[in-house]
Each structure stands twice: as structure tokens, then as C-alpha cells.
Protein backbone atom coordinates (compact mmCIF):
# COMPACT_ATOMS: atom_id res chain seq x y z
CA UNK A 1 1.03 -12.44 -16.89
CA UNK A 2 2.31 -15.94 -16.10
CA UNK A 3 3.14 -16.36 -12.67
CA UNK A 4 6.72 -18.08 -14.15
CA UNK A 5 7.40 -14.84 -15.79
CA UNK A 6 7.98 -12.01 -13.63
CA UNK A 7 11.01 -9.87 -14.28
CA UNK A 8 11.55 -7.60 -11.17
CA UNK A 9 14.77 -5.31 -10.90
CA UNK A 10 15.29 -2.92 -7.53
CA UNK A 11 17.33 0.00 -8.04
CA UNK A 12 18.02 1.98 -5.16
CA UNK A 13 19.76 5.44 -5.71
CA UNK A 14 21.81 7.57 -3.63
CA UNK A 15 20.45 10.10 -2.54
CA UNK A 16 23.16 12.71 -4.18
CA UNK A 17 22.69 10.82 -7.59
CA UNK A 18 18.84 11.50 -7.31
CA UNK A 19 17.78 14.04 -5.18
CA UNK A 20 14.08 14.73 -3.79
CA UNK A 21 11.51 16.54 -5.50
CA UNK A 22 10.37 19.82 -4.23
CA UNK A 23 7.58 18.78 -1.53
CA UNK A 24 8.63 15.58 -1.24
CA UNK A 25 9.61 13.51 2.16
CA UNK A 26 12.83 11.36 2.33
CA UNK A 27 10.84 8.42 1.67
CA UNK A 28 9.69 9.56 -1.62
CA UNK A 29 9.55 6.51 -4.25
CA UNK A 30 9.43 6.44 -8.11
CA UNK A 31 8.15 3.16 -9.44
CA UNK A 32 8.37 2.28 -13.18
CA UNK A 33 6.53 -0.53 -15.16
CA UNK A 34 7.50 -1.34 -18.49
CA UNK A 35 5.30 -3.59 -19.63
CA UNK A 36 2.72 -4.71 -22.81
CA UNK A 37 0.03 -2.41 -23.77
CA UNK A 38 -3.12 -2.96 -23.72
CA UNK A 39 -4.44 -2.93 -20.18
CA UNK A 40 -7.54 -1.08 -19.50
CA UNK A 41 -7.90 2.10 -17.04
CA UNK A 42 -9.57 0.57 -14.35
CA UNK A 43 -7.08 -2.28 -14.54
CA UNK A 44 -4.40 0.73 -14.10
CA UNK A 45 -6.24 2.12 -11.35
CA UNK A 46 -6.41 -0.89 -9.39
CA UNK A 47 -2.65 -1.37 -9.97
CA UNK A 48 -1.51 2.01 -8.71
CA UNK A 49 -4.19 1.56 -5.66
CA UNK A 50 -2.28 -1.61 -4.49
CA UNK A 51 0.69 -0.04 -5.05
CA UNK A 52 -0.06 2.83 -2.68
CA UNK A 53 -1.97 0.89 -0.20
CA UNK A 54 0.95 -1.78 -0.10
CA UNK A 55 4.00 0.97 0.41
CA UNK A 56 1.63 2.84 2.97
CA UNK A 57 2.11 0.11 5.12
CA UNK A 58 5.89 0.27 5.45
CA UNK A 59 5.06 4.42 6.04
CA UNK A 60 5.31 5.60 2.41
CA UNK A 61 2.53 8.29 1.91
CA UNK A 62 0.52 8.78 -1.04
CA UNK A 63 1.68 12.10 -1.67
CA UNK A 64 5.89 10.79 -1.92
CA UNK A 65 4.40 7.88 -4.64
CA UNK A 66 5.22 8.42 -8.46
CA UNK A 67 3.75 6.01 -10.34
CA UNK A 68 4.97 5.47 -13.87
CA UNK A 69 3.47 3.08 -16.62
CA UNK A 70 5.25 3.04 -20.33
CA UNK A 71 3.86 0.73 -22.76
CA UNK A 72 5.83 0.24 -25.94
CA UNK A 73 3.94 -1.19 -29.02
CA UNK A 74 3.69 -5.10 -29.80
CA UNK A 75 6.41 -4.27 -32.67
CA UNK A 76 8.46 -2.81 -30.34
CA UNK A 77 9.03 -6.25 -28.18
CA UNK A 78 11.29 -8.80 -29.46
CA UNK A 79 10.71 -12.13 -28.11
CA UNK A 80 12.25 -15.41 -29.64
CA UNK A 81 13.28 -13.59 -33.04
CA UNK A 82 10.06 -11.75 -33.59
CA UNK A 83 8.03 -9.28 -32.86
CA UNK A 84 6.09 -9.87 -29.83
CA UNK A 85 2.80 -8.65 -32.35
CA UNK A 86 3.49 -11.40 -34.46
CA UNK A 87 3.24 -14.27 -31.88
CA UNK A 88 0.01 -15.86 -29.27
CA UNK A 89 1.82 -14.39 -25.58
CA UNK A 90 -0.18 -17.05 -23.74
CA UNK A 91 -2.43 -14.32 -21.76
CA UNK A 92 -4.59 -11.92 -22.75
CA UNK A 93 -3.41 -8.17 -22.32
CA UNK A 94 -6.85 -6.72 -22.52
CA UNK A 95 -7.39 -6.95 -18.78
């Protein structure tokens, strides 16, 4: 992804709007990605490794981590009037 183009959007709920999963400390965290398809599993991997690693440091455990990853199709993007399938991104998504 080019380093211009990240779109990042923090949503913090209350905790009476989203309440804690069975097992779960107060800290749990849910983090979604929407995002191209096409990366590989050990690309994945490595993502939800860093993601762990870099929330265990503020005292998020593994086990209170939900990791979430949805990849609509190409056709499914629409980016300057067409579908994102149709056009050269700039970056390769087979990482």
C-alpha cells in the first residue's frame, strides 16, 4: 500500500453499546481490516503477529485480541468511476 494512502478510523464503544465477550478482560479489542484481496497467509500471519505483539505492549493480551480481515472482490471497489479490477492500483496485492 502507498505510504500516502492509509485510511485509518478509531471507533471506541461504550461499554453498554458493546459489551465483553464471555472470557474476555476489560481490555478486550476487536480490530477490523477492510482491505483488497489478495494477500497471502503468511503475509496475514505476520500482520496479526504485529498486531498482537504491538497491543501487548500497552497490556492487551493475546487471548482479549479479535482479529478480523474481510476482503471484498476487485469488482466490488469503486475507485475513480470504475471498478478497482479494471484499473493498475500502483502496488502489487499478491504480497
Amino acid at each position: 500500500m502507498p505510504e500516502d494512502d492509509k485510511q485509518i478510523r478509531y471507533i471506541e464503544h461504550k461499554l453498554e453499546h458493546c459489551p465483553i465477550p464471555p472470557g474476555k478482560t476489560e481490555n478486550y479489542t476487536f480490530v477490523e481490516f477492510l482491505l483488497f484481496p489478495g494477500r497471502t497467509l503468511e503475509a496475514k500471519r505476520k500482520l496479526y503477529q504485529g498486531i498482537v505483539a504491538r497491543l501487548g505492549r500497552l497490556g492487551i493480551q493475546a487471548s482479549d485480541i479479535l482479529i478480523v480481515l474481510i476482503e471484498p472482490t476487485l469488482e466490488n471497489w469503486g475507485l475513480r468511476g470504475q471498478p478497482a479490477s479494471e484499473l493498475d492500483l500502483g502496488f502489487r496485492l499478491d504480497v
